[in-house]
PDB file of N, CA and C in Angstrom:
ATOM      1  N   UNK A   1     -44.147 -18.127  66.816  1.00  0.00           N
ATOM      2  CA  UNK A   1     -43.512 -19.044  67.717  1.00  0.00           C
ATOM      3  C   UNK A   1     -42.135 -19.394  67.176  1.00  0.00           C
ATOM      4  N   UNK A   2     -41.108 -19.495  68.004  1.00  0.00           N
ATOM      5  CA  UNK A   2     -39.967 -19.640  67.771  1.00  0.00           C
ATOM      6  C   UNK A   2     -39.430 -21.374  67.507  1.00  0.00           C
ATOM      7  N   UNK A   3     -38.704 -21.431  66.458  1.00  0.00           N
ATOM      8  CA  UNK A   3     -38.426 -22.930  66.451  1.00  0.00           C
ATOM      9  C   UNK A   3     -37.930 -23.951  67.641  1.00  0.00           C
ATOM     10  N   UNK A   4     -37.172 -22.537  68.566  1.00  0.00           N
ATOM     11  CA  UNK A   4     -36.522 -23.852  69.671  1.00  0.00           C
ATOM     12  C   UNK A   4     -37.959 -24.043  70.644  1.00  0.00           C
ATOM     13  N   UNK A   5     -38.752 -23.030  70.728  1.00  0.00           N
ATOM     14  CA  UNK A   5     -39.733 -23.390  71.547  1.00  0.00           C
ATOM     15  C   UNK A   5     -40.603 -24.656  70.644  1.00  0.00           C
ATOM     16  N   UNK A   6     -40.685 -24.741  69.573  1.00  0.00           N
ATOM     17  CA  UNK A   6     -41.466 -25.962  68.903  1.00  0.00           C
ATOM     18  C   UNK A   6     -41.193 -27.040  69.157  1.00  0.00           C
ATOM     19  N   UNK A   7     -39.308 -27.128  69.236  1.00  0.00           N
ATOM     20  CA  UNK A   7     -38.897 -28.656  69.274  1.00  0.00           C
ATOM     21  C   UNK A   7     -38.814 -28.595  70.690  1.00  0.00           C
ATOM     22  N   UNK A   8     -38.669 -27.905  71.969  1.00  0.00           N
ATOM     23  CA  UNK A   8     -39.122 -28.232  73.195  1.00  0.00           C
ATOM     24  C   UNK A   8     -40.303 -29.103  73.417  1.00  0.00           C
ATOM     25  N   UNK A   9     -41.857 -27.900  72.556  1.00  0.00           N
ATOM     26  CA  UNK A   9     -42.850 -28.774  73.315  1.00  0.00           C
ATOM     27  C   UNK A   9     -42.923 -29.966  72.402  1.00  0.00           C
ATOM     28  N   UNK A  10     -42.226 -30.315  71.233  1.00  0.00           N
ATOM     29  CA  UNK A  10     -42.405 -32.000  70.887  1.00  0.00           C
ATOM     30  C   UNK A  10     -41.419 -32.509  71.437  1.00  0.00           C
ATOM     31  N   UNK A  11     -40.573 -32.409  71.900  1.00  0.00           N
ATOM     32  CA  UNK A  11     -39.631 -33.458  73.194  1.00  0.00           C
ATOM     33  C   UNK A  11     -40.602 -33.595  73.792  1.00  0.00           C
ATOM     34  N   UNK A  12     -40.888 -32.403  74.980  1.00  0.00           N
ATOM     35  CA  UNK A  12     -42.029 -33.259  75.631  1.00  0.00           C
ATOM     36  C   UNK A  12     -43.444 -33.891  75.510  1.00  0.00           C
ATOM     37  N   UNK A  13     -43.918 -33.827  74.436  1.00  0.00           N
ATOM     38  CA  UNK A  13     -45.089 -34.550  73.850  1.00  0.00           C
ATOM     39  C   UNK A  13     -44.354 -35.590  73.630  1.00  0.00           C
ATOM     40  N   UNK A  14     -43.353 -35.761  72.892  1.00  0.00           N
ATOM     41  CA  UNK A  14     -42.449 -37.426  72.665  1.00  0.00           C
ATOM     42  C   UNK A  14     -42.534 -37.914  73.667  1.00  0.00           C
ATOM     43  N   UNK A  15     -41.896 -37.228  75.488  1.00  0.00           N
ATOM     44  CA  UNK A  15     -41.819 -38.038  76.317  1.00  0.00           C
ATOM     45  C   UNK A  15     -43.369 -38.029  76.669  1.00  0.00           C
ATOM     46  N   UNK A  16     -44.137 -37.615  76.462  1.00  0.00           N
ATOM     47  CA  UNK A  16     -45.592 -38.196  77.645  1.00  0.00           C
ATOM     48  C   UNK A  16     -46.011 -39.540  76.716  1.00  0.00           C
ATOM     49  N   UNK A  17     -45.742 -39.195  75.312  1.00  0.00           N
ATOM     50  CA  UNK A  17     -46.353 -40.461  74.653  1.00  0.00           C
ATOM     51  C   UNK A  17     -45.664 -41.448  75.045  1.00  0.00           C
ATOM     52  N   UNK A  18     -44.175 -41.534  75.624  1.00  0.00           N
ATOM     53  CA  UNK A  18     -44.052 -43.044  76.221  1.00  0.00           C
ATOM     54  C   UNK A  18     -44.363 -42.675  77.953  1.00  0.00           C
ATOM     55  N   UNK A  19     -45.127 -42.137  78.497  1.00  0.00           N
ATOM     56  CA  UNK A  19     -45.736 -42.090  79.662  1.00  0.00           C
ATOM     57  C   UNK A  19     -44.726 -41.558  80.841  1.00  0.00           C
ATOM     58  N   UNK A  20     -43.984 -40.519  80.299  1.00  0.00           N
ATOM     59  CA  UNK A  20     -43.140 -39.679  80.892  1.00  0.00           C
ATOM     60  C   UNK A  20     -43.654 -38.474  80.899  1.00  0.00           C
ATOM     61  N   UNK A  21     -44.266 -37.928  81.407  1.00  0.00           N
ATOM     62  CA  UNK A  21     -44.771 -36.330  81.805  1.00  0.00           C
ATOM     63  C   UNK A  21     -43.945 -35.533  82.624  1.00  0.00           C
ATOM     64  N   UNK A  22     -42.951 -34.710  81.985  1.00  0.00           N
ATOM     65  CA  UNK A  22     -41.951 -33.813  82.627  1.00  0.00           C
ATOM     66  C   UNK A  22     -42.778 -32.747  83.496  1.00  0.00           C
ATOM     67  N   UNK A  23     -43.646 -32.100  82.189  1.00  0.00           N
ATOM     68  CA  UNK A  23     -44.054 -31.203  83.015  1.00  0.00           C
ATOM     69  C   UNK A  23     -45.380 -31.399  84.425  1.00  0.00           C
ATOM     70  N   UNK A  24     -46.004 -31.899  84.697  1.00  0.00           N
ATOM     71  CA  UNK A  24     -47.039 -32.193  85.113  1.00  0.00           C
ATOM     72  C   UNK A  24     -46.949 -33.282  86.315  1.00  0.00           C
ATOM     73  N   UNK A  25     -47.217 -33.506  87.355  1.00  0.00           N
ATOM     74  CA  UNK A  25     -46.957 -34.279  88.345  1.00  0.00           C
ATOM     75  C   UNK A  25     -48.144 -35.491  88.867  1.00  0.00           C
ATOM     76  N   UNK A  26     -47.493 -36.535  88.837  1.00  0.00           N
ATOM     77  CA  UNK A  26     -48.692 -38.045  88.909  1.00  0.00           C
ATOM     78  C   UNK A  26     -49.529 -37.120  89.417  1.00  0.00           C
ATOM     79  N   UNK A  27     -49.721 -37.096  90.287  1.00  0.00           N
ATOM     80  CA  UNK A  27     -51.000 -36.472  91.692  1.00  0.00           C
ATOM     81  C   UNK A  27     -51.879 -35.589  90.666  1.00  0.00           C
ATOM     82  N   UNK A  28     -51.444 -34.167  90.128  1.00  0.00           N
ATOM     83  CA  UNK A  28     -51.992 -33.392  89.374  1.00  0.00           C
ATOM     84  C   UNK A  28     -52.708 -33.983  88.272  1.00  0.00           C
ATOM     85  N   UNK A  29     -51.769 -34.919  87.871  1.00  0.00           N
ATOM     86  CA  UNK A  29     -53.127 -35.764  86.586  1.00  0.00           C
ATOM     87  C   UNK A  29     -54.199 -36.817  86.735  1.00  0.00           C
ATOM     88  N   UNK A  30     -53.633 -36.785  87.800  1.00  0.00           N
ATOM     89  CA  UNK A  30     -54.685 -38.832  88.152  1.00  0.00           C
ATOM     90  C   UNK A  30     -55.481 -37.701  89.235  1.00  0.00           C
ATOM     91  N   UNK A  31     -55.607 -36.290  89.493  1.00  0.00           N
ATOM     92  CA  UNK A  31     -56.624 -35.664  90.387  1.00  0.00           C
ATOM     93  C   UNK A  31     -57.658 -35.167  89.621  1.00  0.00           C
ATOM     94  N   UNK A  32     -56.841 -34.290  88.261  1.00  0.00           N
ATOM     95  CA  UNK A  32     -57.857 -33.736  87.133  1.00  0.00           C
ATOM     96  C   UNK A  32     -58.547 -34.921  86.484  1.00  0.00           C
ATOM     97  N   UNK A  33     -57.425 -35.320  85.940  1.00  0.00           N
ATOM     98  CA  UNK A  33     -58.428 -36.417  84.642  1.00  0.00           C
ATOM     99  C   UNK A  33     -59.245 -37.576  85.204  1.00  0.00           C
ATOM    100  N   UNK A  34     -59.602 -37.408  86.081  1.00  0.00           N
ATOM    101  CA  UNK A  34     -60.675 -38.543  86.888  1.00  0.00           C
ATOM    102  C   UNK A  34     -61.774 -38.186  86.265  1.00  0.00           C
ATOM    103  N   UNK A  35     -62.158 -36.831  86.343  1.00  0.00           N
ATOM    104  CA  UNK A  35     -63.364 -36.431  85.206  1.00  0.00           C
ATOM    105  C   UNK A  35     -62.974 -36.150  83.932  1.00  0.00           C
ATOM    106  N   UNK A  36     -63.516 -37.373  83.080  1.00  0.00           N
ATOM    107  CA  UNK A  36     -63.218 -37.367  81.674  1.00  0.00           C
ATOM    108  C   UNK A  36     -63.836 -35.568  81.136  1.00  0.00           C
ATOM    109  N   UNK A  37     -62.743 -35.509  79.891  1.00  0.00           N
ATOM    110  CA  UNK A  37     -63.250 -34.249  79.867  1.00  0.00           C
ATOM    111  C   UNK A  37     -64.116 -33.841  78.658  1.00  0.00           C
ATOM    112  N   UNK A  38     -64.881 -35.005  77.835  1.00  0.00           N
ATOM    113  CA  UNK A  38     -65.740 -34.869  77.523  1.00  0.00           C
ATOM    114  C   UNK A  38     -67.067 -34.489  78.127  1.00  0.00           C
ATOM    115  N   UNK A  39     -66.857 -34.586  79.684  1.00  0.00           N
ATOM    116  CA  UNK A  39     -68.501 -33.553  80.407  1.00  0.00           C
ATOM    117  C   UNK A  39     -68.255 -32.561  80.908  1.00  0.00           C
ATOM    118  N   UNK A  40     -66.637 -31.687  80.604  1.00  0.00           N
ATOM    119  CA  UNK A  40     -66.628 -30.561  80.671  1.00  0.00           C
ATOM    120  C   UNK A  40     -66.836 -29.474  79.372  1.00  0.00           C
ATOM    121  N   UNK A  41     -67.110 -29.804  78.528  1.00  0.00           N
ATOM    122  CA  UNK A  41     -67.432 -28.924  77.304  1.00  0.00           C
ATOM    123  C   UNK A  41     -65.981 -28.367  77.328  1.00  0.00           C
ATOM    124  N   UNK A  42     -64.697 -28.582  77.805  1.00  0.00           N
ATOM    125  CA  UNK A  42     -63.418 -28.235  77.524  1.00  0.00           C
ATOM    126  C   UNK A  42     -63.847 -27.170  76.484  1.00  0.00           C
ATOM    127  N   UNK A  43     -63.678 -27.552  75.238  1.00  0.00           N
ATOM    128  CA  UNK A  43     -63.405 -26.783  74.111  1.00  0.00           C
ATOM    129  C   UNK A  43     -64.620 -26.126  73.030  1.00  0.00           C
ATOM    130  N   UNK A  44     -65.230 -25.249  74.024  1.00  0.00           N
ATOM    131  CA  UNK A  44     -66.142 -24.178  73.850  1.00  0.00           C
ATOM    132  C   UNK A  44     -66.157 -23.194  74.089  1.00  0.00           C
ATOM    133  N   UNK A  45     -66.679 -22.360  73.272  1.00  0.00           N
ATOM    134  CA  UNK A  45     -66.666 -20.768  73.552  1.00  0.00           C
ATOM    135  C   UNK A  45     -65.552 -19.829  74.341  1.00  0.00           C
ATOM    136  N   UNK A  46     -65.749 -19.419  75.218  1.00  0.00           N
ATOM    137  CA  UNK A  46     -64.342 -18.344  75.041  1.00  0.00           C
ATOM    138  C   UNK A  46     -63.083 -19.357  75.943  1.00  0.00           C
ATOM    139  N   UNK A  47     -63.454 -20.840  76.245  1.00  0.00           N
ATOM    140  CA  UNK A  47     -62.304 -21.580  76.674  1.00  0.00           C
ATOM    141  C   UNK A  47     -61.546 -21.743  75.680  1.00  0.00           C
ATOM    142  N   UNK A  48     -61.483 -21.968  74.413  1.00  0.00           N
ATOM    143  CA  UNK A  48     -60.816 -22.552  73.165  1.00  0.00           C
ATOM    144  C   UNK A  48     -59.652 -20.743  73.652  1.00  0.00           C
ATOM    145  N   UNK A  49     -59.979 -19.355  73.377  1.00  0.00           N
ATOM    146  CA  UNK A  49     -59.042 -18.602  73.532  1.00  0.00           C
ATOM    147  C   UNK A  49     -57.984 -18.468  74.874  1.00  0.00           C
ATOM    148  N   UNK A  50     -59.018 -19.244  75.668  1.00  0.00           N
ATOM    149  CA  UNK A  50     -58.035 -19.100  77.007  1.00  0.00           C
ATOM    150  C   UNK A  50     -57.161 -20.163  76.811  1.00  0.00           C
ATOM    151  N   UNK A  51     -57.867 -21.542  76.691  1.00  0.00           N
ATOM    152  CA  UNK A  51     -56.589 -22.403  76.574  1.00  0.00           C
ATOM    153  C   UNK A  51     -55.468 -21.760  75.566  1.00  0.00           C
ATOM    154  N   UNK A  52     -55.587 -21.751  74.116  1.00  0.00           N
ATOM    155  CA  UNK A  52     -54.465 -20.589  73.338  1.00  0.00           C
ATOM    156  C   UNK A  52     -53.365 -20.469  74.397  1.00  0.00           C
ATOM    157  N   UNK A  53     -54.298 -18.940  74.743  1.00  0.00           N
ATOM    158  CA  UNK A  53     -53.625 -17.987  75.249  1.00  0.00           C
ATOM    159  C   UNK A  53     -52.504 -19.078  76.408  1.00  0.00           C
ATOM    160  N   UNK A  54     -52.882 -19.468  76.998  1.00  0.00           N
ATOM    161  CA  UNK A  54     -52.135 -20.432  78.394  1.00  0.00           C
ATOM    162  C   UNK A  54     -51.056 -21.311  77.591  1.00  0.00           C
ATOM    163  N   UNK A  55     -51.584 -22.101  76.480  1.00  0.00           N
ATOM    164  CA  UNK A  55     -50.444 -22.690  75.847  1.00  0.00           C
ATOM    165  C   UNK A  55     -49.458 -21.876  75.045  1.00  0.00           C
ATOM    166  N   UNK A  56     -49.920 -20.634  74.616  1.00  0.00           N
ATOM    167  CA  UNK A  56     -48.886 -19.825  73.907  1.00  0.00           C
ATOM    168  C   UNK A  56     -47.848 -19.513  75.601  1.00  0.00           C
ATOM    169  N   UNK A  57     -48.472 -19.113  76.202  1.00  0.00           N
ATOM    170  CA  UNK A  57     -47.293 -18.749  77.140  1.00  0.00           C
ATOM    171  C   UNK A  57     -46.355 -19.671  77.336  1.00  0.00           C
ATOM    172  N   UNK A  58     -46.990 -21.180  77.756  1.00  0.00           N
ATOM    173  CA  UNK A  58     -46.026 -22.028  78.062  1.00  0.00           C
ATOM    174  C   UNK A  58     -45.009 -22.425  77.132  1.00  0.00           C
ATOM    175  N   UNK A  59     -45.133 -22.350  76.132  1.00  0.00           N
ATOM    176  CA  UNK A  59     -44.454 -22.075  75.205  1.00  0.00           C
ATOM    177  C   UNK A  59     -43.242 -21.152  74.718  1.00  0.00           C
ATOM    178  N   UNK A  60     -43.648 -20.052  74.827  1.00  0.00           N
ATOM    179  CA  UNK A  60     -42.820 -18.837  75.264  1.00  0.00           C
ATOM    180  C   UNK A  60     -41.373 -19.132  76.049  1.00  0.00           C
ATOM    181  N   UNK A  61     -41.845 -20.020  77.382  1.00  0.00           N
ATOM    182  CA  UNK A  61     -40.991 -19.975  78.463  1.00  0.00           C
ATOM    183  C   UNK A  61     -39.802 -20.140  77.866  1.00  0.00           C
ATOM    184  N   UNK A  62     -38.732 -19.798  77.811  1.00  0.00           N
ATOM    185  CA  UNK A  62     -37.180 -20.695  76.806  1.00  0.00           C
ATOM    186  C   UNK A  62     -37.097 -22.118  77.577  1.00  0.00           C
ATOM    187  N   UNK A  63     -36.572 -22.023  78.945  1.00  0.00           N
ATOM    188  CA  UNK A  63     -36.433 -23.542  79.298  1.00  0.00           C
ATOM    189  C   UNK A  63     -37.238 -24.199  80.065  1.00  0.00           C
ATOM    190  N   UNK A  64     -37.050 -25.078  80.468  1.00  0.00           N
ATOM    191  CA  UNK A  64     -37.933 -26.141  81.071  1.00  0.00           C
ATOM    192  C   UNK A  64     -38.342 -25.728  82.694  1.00  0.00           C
ATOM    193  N   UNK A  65     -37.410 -25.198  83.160  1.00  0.00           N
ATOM    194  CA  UNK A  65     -37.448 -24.275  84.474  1.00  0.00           C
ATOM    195  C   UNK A  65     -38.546 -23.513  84.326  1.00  0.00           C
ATOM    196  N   UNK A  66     -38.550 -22.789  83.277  1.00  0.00           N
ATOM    197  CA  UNK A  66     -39.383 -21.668  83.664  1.00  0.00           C
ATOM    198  C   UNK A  66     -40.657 -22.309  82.687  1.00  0.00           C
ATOM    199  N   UNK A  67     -40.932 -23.056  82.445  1.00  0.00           N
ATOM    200  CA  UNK A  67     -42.341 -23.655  81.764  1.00  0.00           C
ATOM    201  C   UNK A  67     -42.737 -24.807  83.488  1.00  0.00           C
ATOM    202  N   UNK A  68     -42.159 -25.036  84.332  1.00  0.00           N
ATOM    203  CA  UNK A  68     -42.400 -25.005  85.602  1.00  0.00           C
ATOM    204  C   UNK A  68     -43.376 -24.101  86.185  1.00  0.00           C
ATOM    205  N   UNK A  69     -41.946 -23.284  86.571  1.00  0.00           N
ATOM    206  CA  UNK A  69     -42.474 -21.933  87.203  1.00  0.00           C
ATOM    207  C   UNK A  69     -43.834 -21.446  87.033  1.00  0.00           C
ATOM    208  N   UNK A  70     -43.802 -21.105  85.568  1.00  0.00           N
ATOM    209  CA  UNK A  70     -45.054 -20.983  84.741  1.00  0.00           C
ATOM    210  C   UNK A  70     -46.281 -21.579  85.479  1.00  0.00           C
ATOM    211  N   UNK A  71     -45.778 -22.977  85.316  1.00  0.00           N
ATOM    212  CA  UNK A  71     -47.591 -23.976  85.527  1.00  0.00           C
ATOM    213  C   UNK A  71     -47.259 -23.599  86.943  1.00  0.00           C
ATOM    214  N   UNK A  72     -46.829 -23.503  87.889  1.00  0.00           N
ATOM    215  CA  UNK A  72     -46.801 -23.362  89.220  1.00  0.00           C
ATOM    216  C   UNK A  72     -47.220 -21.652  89.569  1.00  0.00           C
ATOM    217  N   UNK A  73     -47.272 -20.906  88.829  1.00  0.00           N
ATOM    218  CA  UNK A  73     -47.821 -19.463  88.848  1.00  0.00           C
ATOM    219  C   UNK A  73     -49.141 -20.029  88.652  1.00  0.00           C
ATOM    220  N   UNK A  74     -50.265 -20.373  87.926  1.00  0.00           N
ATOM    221  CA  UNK A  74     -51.429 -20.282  87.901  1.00  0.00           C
ATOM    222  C   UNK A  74     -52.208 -20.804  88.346  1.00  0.00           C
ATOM    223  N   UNK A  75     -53.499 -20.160  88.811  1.00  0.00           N
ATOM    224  CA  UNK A  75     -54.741 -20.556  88.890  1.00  0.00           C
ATOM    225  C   UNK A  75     -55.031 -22.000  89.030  1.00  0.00           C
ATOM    226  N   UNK A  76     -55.520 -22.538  89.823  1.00  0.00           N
ATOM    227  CA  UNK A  76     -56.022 -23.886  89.738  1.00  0.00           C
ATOM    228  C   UNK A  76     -57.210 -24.099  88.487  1.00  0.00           C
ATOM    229  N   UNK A  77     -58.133 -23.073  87.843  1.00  0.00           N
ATOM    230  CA  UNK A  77     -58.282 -23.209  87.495  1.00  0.00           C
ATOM    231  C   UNK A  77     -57.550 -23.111  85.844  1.00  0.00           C
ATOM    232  N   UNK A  78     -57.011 -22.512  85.479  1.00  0.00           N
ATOM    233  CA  UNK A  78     -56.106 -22.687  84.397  1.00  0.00           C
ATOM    234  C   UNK A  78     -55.215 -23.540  84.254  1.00  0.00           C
ATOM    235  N   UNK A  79     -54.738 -24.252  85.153  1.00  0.00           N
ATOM    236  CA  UNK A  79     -53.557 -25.228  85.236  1.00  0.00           C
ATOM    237  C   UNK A  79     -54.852 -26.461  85.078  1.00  0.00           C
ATOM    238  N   UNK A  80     -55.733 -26.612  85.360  1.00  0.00           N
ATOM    239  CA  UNK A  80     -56.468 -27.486  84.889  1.00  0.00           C
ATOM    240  C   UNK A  80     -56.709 -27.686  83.131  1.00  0.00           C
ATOM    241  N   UNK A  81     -57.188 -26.712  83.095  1.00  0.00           N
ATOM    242  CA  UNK A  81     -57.898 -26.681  81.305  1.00  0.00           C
ATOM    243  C   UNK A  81     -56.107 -26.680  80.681  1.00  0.00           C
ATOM    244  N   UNK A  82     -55.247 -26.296  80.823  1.00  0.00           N
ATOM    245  CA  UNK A  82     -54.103 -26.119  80.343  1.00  0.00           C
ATOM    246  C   UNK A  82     -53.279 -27.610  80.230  1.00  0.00           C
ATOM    247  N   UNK A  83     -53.663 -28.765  81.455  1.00  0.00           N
ATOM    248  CA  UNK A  83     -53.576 -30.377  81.491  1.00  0.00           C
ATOM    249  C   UNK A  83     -54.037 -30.795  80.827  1.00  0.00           C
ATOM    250  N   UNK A  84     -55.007 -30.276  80.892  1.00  0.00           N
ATOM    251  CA  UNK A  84     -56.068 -31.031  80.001  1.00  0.00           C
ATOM    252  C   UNK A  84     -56.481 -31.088  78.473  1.00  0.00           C
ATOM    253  N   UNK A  85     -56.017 -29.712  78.167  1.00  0.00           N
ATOM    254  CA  UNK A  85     -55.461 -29.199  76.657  1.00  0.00           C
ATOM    255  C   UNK A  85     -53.849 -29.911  76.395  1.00  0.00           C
ATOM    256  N   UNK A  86     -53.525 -30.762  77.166  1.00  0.00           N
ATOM    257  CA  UNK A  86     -52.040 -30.620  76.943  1.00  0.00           C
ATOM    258  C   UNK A  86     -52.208 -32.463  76.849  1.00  0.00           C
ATOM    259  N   UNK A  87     -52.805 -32.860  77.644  1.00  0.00           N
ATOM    260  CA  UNK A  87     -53.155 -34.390  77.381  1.00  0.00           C
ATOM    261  C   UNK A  87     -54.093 -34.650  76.130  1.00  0.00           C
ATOM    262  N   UNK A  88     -55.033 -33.761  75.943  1.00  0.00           N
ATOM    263  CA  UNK A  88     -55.930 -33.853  74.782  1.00  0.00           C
ATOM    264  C   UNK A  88     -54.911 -34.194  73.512  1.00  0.00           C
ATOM    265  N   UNK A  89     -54.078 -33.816  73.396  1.00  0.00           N
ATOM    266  CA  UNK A  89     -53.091 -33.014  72.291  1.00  0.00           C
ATOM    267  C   UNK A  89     -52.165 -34.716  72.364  1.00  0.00           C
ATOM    268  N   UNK A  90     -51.555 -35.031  73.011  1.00  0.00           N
ATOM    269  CA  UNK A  90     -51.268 -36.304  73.370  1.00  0.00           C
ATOM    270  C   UNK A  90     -52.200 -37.362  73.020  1.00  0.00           C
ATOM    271  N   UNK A  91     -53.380 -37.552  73.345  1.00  0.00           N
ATOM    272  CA  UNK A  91     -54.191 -38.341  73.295  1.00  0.00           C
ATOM    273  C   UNK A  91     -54.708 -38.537  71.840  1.00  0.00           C
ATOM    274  N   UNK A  92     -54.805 -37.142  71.202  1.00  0.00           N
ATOM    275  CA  UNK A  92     -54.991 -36.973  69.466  1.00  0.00           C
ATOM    276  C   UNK A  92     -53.758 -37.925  68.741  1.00  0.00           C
ATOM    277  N   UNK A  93     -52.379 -37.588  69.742  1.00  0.00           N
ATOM    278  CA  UNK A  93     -51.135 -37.770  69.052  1.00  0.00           C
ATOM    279  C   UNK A  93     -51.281 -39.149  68.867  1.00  0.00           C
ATOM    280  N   UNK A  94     -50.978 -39.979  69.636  1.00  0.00           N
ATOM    281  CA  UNK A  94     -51.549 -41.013  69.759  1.00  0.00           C
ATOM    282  C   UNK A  94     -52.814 -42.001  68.986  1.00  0.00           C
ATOM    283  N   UNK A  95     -53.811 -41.626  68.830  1.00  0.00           N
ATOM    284  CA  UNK A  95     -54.861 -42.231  68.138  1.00  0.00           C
ATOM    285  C   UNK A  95     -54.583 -42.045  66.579  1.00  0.00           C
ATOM    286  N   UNK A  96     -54.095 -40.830  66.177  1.00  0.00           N
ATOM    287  CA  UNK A  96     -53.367 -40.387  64.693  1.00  0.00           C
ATOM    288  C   UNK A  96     -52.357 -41.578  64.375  1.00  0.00           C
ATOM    289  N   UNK A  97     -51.432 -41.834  65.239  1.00  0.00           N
ATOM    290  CA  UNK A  97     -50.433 -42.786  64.923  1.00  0.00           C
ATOM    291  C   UNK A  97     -50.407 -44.483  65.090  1.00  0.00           C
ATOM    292  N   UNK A  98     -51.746 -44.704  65.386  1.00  0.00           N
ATOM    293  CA  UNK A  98     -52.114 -46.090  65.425  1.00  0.00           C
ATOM    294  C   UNK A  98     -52.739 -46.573  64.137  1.00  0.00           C
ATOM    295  N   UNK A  99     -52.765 -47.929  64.060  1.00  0.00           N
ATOM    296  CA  UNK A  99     -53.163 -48.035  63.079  1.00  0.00           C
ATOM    297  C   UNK A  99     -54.340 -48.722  62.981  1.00  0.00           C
ATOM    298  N   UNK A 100     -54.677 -49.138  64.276  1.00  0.00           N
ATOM    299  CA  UNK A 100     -55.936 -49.462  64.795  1.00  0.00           C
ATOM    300  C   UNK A 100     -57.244 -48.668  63.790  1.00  0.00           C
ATOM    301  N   UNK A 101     -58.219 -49.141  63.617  1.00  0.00           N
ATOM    302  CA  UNK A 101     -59.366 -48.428  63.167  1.00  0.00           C
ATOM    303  C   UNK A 101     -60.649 -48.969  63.499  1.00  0.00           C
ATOM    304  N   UNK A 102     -61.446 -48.207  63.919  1.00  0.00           N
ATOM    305  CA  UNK A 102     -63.023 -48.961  64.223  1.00  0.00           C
ATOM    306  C   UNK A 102     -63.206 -49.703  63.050  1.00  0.00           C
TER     307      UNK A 102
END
């Protein structure tokens, strides 16, 4: 993976953590994440390579246009697990940087 693609996707992980989601549209997230995705077994068996594979691409894209394009090329079902891998990742970011503790 290339460095400018690294500091892309942490800009935009920076912006969702203050509740700015460039890539991803209100409707698309408040439609998926209604079902928490702890009762989808998300991250099992050959999903863990597909998600990968879906985030390496988006990644890939050079600019922000075409990491669009991208999520707008796929599958409803991949653009799902790919949100949802992409909020997970956010949601980790987040709980890591609090200082909160049970």
């Amino acid at each position: 993976m290339e460095e400018q693609h690294l500091k892309q996707i942490e800009l935009l992980l920076t912006q969702s953590l203050n509740g700015i989601h460039l890539l991803f549209d209100r409707e698309h997230i408040a439609n998926i994440l209604k079902i928490p995705t702890e009762e989808l077994n998300l991250f099992e068996g050959h999903k863990i390579g597909r998600i990968q594979d879906l985030f390496n691409k988006l990644i890939e894209n050079s600019t922000f246009s075409e990491k669009k394009v991208f999520l707008s090329s796929l599958d409803q079902e991949s653009y799902e697990l790919l949100l949802r891998a992409y909020f997970h990742i956010v949601d980790n970011t987040v709980l890591m940087a609090s200082n909160y503790e049970h």
